[in-house]
N, C-alpha and C. Protein backbone atom coordinates (compact mmCIF):
# COMPACT_ATOMS: atom_id res chain seq x y z
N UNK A 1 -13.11 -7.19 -113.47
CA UNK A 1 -12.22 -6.17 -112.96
C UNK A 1 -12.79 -5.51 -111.71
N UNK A 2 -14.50 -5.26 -111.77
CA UNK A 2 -14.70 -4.61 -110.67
C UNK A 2 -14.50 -5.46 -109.44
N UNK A 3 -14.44 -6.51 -109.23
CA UNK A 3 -14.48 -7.73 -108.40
C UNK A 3 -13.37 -7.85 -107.84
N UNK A 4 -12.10 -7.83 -108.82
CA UNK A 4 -10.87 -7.74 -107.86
C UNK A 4 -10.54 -6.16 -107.58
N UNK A 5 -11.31 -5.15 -107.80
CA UNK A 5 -10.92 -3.92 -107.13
C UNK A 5 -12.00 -3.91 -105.73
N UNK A 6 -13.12 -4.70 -105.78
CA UNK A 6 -13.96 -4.80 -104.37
C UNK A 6 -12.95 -5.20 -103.23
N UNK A 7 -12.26 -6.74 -104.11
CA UNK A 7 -11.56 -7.93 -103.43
C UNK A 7 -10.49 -7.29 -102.80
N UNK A 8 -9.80 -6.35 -103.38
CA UNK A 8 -8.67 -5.84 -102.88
C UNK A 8 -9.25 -4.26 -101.48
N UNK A 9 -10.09 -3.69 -102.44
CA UNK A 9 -10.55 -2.86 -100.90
C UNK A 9 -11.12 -3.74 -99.48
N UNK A 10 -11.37 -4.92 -99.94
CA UNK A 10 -11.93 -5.32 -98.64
C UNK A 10 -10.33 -5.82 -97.79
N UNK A 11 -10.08 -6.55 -98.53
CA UNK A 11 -8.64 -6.83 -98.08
C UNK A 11 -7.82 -5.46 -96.85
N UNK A 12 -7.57 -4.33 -97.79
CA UNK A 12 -7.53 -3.47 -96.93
C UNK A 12 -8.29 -2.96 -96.01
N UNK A 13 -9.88 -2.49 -96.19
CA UNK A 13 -10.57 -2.30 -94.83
C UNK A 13 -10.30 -3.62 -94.00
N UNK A 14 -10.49 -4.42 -93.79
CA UNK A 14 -9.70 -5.41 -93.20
C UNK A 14 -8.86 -5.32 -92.41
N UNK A 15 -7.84 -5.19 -92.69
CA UNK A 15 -6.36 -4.62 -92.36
C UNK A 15 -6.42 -3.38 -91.55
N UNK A 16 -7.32 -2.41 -91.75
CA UNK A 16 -7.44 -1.18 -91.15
C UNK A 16 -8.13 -1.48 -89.78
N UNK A 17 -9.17 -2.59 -90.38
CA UNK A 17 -9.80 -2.55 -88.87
C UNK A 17 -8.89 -3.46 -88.11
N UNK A 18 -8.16 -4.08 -88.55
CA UNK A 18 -6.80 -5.48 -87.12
C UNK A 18 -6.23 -4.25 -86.48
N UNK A 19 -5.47 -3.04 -87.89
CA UNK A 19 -4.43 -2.25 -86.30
C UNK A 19 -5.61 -0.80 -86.06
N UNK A 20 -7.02 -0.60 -86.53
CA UNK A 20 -7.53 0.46 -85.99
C UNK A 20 -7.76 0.16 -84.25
N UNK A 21 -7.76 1.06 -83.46
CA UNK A 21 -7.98 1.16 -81.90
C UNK A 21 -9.07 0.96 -81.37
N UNK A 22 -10.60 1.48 -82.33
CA UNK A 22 -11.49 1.39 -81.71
C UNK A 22 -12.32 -0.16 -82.77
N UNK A 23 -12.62 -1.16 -82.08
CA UNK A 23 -13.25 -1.80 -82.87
C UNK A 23 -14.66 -2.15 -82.16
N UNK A 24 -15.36 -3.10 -82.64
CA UNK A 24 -16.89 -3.45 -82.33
C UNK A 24 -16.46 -3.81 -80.82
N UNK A 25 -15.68 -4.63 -80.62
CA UNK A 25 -15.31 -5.61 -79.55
C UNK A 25 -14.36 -4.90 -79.33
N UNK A 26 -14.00 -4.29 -78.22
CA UNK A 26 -12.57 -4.27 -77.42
C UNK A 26 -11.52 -5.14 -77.15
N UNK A 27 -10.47 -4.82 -77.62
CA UNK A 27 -9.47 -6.05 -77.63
C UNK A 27 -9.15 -6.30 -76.00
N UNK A 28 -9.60 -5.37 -75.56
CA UNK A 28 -9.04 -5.49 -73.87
C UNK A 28 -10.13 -6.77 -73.16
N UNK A 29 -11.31 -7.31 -73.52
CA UNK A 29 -11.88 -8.69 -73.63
C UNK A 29 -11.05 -9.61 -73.92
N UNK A 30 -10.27 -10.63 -72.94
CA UNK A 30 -9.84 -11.84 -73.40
C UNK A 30 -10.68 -13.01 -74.18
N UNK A 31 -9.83 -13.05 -75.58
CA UNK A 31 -10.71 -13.65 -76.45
C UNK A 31 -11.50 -13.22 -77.08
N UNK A 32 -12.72 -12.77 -76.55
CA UNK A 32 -13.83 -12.86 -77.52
C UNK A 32 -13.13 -11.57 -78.35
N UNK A 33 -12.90 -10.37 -77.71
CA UNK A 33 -11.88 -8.91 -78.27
C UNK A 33 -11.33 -9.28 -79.57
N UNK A 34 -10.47 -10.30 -79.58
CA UNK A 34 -9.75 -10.70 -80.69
C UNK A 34 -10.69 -11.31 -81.69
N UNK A 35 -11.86 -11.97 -81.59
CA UNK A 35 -12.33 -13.20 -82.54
C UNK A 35 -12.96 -12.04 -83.47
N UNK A 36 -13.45 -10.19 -83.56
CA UNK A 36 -14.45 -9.72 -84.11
C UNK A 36 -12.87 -9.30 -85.53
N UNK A 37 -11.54 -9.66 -84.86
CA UNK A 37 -10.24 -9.41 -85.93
C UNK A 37 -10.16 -10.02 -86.52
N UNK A 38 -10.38 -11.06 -85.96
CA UNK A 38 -10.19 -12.44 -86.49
C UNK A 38 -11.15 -13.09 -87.99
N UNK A 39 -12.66 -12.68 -87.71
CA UNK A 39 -13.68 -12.65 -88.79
C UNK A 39 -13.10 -11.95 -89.62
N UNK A 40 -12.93 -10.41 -89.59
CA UNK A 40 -12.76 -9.83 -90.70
C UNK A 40 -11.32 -9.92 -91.12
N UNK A 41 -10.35 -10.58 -90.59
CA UNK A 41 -9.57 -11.00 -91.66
C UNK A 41 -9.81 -12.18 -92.63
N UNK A 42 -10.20 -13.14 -91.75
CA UNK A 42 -10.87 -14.55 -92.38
C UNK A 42 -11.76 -14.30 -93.62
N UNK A 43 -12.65 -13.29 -93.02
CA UNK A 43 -13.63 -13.07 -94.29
C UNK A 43 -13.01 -12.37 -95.92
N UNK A 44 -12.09 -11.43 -95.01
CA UNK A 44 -11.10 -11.01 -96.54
C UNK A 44 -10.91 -11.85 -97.22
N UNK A 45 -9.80 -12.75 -96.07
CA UNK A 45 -9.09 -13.79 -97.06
C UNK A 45 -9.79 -14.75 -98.38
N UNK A 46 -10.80 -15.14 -97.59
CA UNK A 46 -11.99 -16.01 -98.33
C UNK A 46 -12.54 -15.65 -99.71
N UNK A 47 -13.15 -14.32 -99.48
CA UNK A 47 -13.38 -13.26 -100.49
C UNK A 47 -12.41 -13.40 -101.77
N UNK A 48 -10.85 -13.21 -101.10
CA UNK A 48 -10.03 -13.13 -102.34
C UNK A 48 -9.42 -14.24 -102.61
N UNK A 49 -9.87 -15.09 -102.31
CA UNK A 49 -9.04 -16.74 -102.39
C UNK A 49 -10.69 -17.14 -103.47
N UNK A 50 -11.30 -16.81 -103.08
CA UNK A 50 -12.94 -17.16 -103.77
C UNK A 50 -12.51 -16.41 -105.51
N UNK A 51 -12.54 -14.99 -105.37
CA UNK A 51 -11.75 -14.01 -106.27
C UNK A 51 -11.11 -14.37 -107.30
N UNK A 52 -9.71 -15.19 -106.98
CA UNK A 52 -8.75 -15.93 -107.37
C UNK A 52 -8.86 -16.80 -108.16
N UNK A 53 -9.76 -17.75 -107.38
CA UNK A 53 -10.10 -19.14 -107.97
C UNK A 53 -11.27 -18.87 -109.11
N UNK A 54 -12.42 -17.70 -108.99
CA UNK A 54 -13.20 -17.27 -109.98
C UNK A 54 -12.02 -17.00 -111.00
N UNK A 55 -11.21 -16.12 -111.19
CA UNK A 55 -10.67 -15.41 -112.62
C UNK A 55 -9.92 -16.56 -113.10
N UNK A 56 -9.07 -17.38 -112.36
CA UNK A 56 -8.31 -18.81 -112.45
C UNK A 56 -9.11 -19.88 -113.38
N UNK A 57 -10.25 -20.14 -112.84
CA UNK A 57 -11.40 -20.27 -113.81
C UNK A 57 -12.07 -19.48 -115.05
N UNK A 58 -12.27 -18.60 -115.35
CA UNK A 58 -12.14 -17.76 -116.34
C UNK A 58 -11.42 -17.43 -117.02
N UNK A 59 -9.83 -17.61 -116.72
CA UNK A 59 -8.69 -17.70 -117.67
C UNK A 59 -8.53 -18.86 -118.45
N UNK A 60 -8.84 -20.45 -117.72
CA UNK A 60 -8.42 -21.58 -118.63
C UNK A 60 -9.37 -21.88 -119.50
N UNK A 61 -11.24 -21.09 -118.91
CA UNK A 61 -11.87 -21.72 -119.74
C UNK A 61 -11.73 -20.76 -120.94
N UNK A 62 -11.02 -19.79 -121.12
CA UNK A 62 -10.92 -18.64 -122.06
C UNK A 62 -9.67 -19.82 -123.28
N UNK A 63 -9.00 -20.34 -122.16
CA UNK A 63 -7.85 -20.91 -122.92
C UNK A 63 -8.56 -22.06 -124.12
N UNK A 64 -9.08 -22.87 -123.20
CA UNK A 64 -9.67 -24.03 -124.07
C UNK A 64 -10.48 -23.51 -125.07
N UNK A 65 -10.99 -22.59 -124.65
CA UNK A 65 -11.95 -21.75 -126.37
C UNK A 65 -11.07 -21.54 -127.14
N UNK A 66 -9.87 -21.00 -127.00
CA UNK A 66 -9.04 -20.47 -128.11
C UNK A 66 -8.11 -21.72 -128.61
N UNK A 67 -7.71 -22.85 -128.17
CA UNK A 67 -7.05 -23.50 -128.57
C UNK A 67 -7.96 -24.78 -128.90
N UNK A 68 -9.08 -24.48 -129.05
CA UNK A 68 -10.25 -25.57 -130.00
C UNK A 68 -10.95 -26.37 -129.44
């Protein structure tokens, strides 16, 4: 549980930093500006696709225990 409440705040800081104004990199840099948005959405995504596939895994092997 604590894992998808990390998974989901990162998701949002994430998100805060694509439309926040001031970031590491200035978006006013062609290119490189954009790529420091670009990581931290990527990295969210990953995080909760990683997330996903952990509990996805933890649900069937829960299944096969209970059904023998």
């Amino acid at each position: 549980m604590l894992k998808m409440i990390c998974c989901i705040a990162a998701d949002i800081l994430a998100l805060i930093y694509l439309i926040w104004p001031f970031d590491i990199v200035p978006d006013i840099m062609p290119v490189v500006g954009f790529m420091d948005d670009l990581i931290a959405i990527l990295a969210a995504v990953a995080f909760t696709i990683k997330t996903i596939r952990d509990r996805f895994k933890d649900s069937v092997n829960r299944g096969k225990k209970n059904n023998g």
